[in-house]
C-alpha atoms as a PDB file:
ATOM      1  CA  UNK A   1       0.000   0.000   0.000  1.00  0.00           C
ATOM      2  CA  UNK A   2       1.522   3.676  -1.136  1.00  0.00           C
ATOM      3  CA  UNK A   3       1.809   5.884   1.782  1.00  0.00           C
ATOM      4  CA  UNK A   4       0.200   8.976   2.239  1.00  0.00           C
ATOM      5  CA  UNK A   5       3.079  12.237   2.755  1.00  0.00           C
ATOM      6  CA  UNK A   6       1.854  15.589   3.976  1.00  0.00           C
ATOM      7  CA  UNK A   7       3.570  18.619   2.643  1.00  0.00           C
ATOM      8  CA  UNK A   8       3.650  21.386   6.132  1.00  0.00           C
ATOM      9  CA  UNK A   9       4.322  24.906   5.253  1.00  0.00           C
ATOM     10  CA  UNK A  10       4.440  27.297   8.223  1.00  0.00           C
ATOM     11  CA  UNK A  11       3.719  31.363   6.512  1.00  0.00           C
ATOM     12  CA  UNK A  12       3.570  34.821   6.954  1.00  0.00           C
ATOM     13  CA  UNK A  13       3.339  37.013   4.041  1.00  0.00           C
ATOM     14  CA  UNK A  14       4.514  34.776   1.584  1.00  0.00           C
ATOM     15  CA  UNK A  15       2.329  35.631  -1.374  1.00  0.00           C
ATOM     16  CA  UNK A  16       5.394  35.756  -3.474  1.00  0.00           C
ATOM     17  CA  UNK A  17       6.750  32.393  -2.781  1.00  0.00           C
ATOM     18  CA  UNK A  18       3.839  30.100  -1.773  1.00  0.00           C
ATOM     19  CA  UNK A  19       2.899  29.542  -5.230  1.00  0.00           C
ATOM     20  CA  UNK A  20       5.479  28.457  -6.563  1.00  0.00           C
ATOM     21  CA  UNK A  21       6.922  25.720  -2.951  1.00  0.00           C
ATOM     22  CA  UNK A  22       3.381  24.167  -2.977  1.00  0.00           C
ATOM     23  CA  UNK A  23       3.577  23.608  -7.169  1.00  0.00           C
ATOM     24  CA  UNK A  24       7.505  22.216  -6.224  1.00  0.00           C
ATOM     25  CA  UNK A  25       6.214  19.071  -4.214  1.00  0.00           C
ATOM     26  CA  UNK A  26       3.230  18.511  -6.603  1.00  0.00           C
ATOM     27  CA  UNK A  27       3.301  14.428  -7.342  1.00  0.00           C
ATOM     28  CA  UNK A  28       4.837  13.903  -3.864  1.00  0.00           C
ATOM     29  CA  UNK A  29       2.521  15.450  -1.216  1.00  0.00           C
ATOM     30  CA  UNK A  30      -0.827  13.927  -0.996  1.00  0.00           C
ATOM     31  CA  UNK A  31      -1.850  16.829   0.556  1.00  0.00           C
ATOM     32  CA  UNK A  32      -1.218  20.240   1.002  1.00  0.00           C
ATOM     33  CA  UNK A  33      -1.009  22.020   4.823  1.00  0.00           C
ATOM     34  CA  UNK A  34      -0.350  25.654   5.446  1.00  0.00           C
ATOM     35  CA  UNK A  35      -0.611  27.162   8.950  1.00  0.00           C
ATOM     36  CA  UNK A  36      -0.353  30.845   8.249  1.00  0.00           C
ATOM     37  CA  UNK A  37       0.377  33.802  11.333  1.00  0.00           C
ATOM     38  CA  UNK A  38      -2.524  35.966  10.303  1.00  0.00           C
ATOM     39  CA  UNK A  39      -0.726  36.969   7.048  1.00  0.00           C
ATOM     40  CA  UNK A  40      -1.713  40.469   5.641  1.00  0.00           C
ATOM     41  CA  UNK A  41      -1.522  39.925   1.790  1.00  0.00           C
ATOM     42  CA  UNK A  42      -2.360  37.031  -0.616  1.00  0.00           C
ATOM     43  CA  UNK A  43      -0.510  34.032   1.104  1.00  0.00           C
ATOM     44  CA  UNK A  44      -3.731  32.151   1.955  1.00  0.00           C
ATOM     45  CA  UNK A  45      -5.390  32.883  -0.786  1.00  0.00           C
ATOM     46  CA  UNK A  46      -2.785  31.537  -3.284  1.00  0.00           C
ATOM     47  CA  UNK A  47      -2.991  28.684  -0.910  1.00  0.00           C
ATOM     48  CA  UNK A  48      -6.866  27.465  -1.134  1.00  0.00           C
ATOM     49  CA  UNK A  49      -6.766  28.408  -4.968  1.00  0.00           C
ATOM     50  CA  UNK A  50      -3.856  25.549  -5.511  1.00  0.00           C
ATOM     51  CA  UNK A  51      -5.620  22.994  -3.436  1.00  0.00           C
ATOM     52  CA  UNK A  52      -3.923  23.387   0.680  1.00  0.00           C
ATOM     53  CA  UNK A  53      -6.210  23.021   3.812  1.00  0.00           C
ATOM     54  CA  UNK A  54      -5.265  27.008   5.384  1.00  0.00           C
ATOM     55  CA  UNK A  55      -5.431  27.345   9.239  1.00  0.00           C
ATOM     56  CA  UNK A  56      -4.665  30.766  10.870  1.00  0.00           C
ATOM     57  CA  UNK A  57      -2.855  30.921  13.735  1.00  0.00           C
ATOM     58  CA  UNK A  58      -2.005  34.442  15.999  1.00  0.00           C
ATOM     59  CA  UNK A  59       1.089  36.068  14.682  1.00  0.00           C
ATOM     60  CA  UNK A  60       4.571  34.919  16.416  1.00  0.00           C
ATOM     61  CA  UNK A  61       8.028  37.443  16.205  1.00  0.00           C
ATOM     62  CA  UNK A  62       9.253  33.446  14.812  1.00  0.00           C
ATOM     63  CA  UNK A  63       7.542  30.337  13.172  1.00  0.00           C
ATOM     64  CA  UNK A  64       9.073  27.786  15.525  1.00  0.00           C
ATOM     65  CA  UNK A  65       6.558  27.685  18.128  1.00  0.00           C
ATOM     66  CA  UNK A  66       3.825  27.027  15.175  1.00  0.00           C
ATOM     67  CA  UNK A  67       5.727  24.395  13.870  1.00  0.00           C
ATOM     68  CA  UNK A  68       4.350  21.159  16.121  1.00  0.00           C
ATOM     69  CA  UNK A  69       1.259  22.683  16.056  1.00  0.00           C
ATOM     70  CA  UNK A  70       1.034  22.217  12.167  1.00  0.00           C
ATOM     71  CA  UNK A  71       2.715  19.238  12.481  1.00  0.00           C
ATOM     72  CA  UNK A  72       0.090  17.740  14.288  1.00  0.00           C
ATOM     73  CA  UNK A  73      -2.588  18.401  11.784  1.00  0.00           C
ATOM     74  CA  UNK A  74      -1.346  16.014   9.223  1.00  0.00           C
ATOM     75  CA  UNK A  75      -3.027  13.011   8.430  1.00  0.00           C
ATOM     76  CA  UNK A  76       0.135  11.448   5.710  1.00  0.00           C
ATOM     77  CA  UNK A  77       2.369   8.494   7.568  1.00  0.00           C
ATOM     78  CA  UNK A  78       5.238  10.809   6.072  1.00  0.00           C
ATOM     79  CA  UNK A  79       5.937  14.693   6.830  1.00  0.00           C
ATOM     80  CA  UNK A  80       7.886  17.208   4.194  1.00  0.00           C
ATOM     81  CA  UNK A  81       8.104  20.146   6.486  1.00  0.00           C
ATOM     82  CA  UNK A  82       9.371  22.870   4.104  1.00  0.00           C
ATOM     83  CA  UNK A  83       8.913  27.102   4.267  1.00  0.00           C
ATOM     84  CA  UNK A  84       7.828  28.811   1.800  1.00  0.00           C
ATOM     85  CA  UNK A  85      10.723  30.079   0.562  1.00  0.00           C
ATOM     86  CA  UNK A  86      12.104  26.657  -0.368  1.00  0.00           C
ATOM     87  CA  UNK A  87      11.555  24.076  -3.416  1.00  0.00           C
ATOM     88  CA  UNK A  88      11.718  20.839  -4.249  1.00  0.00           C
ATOM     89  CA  UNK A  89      13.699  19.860  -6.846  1.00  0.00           C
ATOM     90  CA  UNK A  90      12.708  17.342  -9.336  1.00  0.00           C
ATOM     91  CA  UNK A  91      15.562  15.117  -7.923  1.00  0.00           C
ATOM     92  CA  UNK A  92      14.902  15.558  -4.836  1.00  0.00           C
ATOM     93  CA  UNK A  93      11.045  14.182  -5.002  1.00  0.00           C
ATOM     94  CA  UNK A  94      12.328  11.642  -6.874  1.00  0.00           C
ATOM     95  CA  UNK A  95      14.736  10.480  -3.734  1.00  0.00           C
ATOM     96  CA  UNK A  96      12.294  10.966  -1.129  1.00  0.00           C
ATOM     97  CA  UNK A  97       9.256   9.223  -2.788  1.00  0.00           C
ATOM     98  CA  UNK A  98      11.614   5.743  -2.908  1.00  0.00           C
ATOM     99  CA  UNK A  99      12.855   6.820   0.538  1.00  0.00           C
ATOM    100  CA  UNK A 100       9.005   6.383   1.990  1.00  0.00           C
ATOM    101  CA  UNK A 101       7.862   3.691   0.070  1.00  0.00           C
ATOM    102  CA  UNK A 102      10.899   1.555   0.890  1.00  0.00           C
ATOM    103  CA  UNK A 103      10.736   2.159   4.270  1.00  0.00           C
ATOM    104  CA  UNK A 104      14.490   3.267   4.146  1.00  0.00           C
ATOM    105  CA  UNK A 105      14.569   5.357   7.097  1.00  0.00           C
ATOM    106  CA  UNK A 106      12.251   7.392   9.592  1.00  0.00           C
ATOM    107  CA  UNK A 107      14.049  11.152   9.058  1.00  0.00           C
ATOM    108  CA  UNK A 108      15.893  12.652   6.288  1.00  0.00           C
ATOM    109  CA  UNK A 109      18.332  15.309   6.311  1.00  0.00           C
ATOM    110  CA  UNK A 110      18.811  17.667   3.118  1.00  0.00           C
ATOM    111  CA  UNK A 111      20.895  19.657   1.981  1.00  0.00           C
ATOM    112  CA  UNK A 112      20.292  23.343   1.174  1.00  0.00           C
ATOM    113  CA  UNK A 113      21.348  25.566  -1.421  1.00  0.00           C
ATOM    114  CA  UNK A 114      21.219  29.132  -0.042  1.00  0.00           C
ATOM    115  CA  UNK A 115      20.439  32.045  -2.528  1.00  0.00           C
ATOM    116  CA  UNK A 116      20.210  35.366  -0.668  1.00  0.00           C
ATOM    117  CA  UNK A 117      20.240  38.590  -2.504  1.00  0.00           C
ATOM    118  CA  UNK A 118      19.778  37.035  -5.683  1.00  0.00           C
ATOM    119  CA  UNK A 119      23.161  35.278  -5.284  1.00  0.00           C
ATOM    120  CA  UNK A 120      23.730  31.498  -4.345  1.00  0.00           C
ATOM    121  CA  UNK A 121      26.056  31.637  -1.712  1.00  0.00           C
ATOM    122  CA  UNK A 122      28.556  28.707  -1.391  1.00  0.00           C
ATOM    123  CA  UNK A 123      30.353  30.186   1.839  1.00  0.00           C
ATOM    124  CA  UNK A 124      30.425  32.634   4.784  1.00  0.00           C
ATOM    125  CA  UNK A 125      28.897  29.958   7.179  1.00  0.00           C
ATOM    126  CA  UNK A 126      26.226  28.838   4.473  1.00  0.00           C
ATOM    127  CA  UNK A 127      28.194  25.475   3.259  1.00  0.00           C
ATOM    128  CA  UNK A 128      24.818  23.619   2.246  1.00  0.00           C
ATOM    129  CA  UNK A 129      23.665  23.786   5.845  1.00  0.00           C
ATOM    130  CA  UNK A 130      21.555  20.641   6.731  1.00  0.00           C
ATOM    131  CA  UNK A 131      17.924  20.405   7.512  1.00  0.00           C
ATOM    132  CA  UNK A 132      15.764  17.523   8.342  1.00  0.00           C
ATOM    133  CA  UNK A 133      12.593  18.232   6.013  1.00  0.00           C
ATOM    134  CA  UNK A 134      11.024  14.686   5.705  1.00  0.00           C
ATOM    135  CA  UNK A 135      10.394  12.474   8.179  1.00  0.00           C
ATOM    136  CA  UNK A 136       7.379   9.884   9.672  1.00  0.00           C
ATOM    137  CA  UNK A 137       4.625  12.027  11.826  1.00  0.00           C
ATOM    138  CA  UNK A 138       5.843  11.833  15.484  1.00  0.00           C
ATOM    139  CA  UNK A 139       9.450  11.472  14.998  1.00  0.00           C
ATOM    140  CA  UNK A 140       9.863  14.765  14.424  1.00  0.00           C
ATOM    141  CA  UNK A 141       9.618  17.641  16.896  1.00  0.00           C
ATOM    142  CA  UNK A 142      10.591  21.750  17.367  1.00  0.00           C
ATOM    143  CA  UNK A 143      10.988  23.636  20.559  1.00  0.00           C
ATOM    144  CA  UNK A 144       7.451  25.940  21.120  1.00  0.00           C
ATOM    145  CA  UNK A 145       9.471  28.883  22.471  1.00  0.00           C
ATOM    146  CA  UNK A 146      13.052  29.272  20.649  1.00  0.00           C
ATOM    147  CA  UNK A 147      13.924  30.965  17.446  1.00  0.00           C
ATOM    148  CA  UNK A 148      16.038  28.631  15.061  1.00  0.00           C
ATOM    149  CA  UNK A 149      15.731  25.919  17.494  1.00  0.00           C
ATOM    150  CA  UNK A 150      16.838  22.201  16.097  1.00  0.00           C
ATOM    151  CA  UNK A 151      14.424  19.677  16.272  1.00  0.00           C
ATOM    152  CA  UNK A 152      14.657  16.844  18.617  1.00  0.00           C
ATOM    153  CA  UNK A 153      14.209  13.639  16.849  1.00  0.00           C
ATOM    154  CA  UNK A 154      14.352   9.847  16.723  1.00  0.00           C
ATOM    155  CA  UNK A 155      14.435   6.960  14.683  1.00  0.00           C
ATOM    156  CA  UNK A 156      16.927   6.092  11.764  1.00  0.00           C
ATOM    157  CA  UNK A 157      18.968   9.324  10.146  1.00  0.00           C
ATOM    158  CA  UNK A 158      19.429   9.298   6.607  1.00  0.00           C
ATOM    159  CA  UNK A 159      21.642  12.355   5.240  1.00  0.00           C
ATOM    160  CA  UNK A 160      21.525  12.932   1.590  1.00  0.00           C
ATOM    161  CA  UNK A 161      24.664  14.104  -0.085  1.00  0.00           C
ATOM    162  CA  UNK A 162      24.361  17.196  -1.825  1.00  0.00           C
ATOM    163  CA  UNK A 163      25.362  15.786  -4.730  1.00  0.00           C
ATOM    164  CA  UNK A 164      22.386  13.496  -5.199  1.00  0.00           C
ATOM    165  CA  UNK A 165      19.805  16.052  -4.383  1.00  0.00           C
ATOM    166  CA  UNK A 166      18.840  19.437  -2.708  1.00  0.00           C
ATOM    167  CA  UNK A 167      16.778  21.646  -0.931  1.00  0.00           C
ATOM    168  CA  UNK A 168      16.757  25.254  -2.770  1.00  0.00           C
ATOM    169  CA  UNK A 169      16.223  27.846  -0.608  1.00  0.00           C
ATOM    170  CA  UNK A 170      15.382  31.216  -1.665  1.00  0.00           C
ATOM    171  CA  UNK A 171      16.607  33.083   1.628  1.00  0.00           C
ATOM    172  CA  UNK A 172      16.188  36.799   1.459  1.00  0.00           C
ATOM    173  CA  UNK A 173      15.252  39.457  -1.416  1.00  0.00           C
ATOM    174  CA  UNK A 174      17.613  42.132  -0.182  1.00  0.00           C
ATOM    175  CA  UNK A 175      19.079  44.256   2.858  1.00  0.00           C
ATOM    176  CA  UNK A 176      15.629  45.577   3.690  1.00  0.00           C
ATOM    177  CA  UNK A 177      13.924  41.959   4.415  1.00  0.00           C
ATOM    178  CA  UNK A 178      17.275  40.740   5.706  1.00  0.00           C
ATOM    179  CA  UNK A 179      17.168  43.589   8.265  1.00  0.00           C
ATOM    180  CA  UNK A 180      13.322  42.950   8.701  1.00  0.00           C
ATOM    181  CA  UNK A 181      13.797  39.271   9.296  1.00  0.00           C
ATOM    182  CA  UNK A 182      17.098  40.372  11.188  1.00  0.00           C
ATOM    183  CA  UNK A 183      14.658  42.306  13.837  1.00  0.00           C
ATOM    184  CA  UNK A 184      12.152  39.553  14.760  1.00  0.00           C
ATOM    185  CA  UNK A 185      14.599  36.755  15.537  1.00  0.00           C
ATOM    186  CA  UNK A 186      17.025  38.734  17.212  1.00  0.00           C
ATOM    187  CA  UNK A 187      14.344  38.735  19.944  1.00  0.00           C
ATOM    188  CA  UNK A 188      13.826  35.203  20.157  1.00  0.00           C
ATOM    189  CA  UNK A 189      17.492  35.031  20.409  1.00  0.00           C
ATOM    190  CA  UNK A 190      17.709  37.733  23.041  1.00  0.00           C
ATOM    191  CA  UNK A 191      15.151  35.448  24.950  1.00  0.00           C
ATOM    192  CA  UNK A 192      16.940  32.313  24.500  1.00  0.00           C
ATOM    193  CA  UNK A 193      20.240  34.286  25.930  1.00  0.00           C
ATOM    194  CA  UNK A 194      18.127  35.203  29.152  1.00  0.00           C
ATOM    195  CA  UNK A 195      16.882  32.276  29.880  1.00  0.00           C
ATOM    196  CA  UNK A 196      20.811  30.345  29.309  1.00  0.00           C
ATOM    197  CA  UNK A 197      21.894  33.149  32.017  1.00  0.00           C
ATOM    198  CA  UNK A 198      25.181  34.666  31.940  1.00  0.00           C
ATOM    199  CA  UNK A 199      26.462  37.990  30.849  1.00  0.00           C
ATOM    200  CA  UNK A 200      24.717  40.276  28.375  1.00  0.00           C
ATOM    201  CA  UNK A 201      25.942  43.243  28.484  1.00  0.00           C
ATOM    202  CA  UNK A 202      26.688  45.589  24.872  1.00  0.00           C
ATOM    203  CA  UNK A 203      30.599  44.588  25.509  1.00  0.00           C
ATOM    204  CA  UNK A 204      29.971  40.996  25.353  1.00  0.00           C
ATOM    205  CA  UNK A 205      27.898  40.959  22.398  1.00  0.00           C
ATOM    206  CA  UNK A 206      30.305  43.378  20.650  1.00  0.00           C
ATOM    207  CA  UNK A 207      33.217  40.187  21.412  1.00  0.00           C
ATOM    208  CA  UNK A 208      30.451  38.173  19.843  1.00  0.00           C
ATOM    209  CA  UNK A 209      29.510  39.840  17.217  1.00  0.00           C
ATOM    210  CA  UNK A 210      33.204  39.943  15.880  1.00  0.00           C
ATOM    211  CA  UNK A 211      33.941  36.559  16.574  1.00  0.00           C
ATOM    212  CA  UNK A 212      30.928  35.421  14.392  1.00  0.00           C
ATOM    213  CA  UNK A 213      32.457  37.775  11.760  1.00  0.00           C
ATOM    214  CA  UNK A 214      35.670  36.233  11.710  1.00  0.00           C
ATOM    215  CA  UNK A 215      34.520  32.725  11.920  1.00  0.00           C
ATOM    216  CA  UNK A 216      32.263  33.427   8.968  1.00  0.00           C
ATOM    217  CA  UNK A 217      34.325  35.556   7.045  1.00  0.00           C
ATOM    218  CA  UNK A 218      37.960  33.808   7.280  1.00  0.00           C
ATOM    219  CA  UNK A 219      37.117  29.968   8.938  1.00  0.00           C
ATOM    220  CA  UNK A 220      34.409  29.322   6.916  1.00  0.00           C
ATOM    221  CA  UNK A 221      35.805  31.093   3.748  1.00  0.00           C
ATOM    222  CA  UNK A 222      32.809  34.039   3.334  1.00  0.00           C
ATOM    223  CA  UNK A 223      35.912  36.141   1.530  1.00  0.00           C
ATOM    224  CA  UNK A 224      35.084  33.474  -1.287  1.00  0.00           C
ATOM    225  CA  UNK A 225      31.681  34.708  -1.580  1.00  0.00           C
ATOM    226  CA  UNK A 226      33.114  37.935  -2.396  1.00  0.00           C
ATOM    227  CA  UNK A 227      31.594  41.473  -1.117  1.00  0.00           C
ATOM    228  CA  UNK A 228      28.701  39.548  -0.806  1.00  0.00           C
ATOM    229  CA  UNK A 229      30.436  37.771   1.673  1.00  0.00           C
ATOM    230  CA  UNK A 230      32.111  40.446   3.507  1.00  0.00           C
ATOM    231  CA  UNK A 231      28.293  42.235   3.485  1.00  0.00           C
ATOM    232  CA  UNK A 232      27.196  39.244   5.267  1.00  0.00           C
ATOM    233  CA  UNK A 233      29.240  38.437   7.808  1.00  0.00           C
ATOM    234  CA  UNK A 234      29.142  42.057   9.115  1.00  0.00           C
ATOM    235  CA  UNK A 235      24.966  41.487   9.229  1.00  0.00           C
ATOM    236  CA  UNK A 236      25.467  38.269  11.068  1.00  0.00           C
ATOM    237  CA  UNK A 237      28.096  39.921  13.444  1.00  0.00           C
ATOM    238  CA  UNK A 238      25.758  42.630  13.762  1.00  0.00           C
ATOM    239  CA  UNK A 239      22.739  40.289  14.460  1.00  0.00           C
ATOM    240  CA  UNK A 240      24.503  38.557  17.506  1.00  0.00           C
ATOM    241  CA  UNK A 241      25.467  42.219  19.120  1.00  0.00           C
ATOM    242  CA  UNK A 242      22.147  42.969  18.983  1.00  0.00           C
ATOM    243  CA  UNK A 243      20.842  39.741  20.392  1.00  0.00           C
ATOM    244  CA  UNK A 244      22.990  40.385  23.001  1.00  0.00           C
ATOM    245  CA  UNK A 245      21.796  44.084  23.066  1.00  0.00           C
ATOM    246  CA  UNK A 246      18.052  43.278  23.247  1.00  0.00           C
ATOM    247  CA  UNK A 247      18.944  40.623  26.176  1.00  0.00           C
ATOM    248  CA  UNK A 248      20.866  43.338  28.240  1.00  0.00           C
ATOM    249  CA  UNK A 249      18.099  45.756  27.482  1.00  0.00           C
ATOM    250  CA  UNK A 250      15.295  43.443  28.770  1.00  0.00           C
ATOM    251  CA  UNK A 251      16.878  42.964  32.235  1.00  0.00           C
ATOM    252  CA  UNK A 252      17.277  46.535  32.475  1.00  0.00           C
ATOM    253  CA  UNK A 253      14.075  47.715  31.988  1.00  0.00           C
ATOM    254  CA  UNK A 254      11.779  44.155  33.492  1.00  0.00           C
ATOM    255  CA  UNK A 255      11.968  40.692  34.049  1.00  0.00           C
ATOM    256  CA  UNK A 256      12.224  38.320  31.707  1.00  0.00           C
ATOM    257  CA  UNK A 257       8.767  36.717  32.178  1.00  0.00           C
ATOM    258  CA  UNK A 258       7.098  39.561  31.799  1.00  0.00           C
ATOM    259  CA  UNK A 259       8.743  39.965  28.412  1.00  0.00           C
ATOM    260  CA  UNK A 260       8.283  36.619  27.450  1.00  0.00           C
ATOM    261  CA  UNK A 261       4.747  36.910  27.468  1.00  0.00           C
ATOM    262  CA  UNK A 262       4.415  40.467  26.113  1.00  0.00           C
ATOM    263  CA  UNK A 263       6.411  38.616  22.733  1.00  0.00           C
ATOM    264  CA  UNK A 264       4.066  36.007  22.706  1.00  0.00           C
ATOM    265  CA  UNK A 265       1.210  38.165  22.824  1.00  0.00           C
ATOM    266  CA  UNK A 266       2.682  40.957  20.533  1.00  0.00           C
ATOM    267  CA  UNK A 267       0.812  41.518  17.297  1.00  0.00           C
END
């Protein structure tokens, strides 16, 4: 008997990409899920007109608490949890399909191909980073209350080389979304600092915030990437100082659960 996969896609205003990620994994999801944060524009729309069951959810500074929630909604034996700035290749249907009906493993890890500012970017800390995407409902799981949080999973690992298929992810447009996107996780990151404790002061995320330069710049070879390189690994230094920033600035002005609840409550 074929089983039954359930393409997830977690949104907010994605009317530009939604499109085109739920036509991507056409002939490999049986059916279509998108849990959207109260988008603003089109996203839902598009959604319902190309077939996907659409259930709002309040707006979240980050997707990850959504994530299990959506999860949970799917009625496939198989999950392809994807956002909607990604697509499936043809190749990389292809592999998964045999992967579920052969039983071959119970998560699968992908590898992505990062374009960000209309450039694919091979370096600066973006070496086909690894996601697990597809995977059998319930061994698959996301933290409800950290920003880029890894999943805790279970079950047999199967990590496809990037050479026999990938993930292409369509990251940001330009400096303006970057910067957007750049605002909203750096406070789930300044949470995640308070509640791992330590020091947060400006000075400390300013050590921080070159360090991640440096790694990403010379260590992981962003000089490669050119000035798109360089460009980027001053934003990602600049997003951990003001992680660290937002964290310092939070114990100054109240405690921690009280902001905690006033981000999960905020828009």
């Amino acid at each position: 008997m074929a089983v039954r996969v359930s393409l997830v896609i977690n949104t907010l205003n994605e009317e530009e990409h939604i499109g085109d990620c739920i036509l991507s994994a056409q002939g490999l999801a049986d059916e279509v899920l998108v849990v959207d944060m109260s988008s603003n524009d089109k996203t839902a729309d598009i959604a319902r007109s190309l077939g996907a069951k659409v259930y709002t959810v309040p707006r979240f500074p980050f997707v990850d608490p959504t994530r299990n929630y959506a999860m949970s909604l799917a009625c496939g034996e198989w999950i392809l949890l994807i956002d909607a700035d990604e697509r499936v290749t043809p190749t990389l249907a292809d592999e998964l399909r045999v992967i579920a009906a052969d039983d071959l493993a119970d998560v699968v890890e992908v590898a992505d191909e990062v374009h960000m500012f209309g450039d694919i970017i091979r370096y600066s800390g973006w070496q086909y980073p690894r996601k697990k995407i597809f995977f059998k409902k319930g061994f698959l799981t996301y933290s409800a209350v950290e920003v880029h949080s890894h999943p805790t999973w279970k079950g047999r690992l199967l990590s496809l080389a990037p050479s026999k298929a990938i993930l292409v992810h369509y990251n940001y447009r330009d400096l303006r979304h970057f910067i957007l996107k750049m605002n909203d996780y750096t406070d789930g990151e300044a949470l995640k600092l308070l509640r791992a404790g330590g020091n947060h002061s400006p000075s400390r995320g300013a050590y921080w915030g070159l360090r991640h330069f440096f790694r990403r710049y010379f260590l992981c070879f962003g000089y490669r990437d050119g000035l798109m390189g360089f460009l980027l690994s001053v934003l990602m230094g600049f997003y951990w100082f003001l992680s660290f920033a937002k964290a310092w600035e939070i114990e100054r002005k109240g405690s921690y659960s009280h902001k905690m609840k006033a981000v999960q409550e905020d828009k």
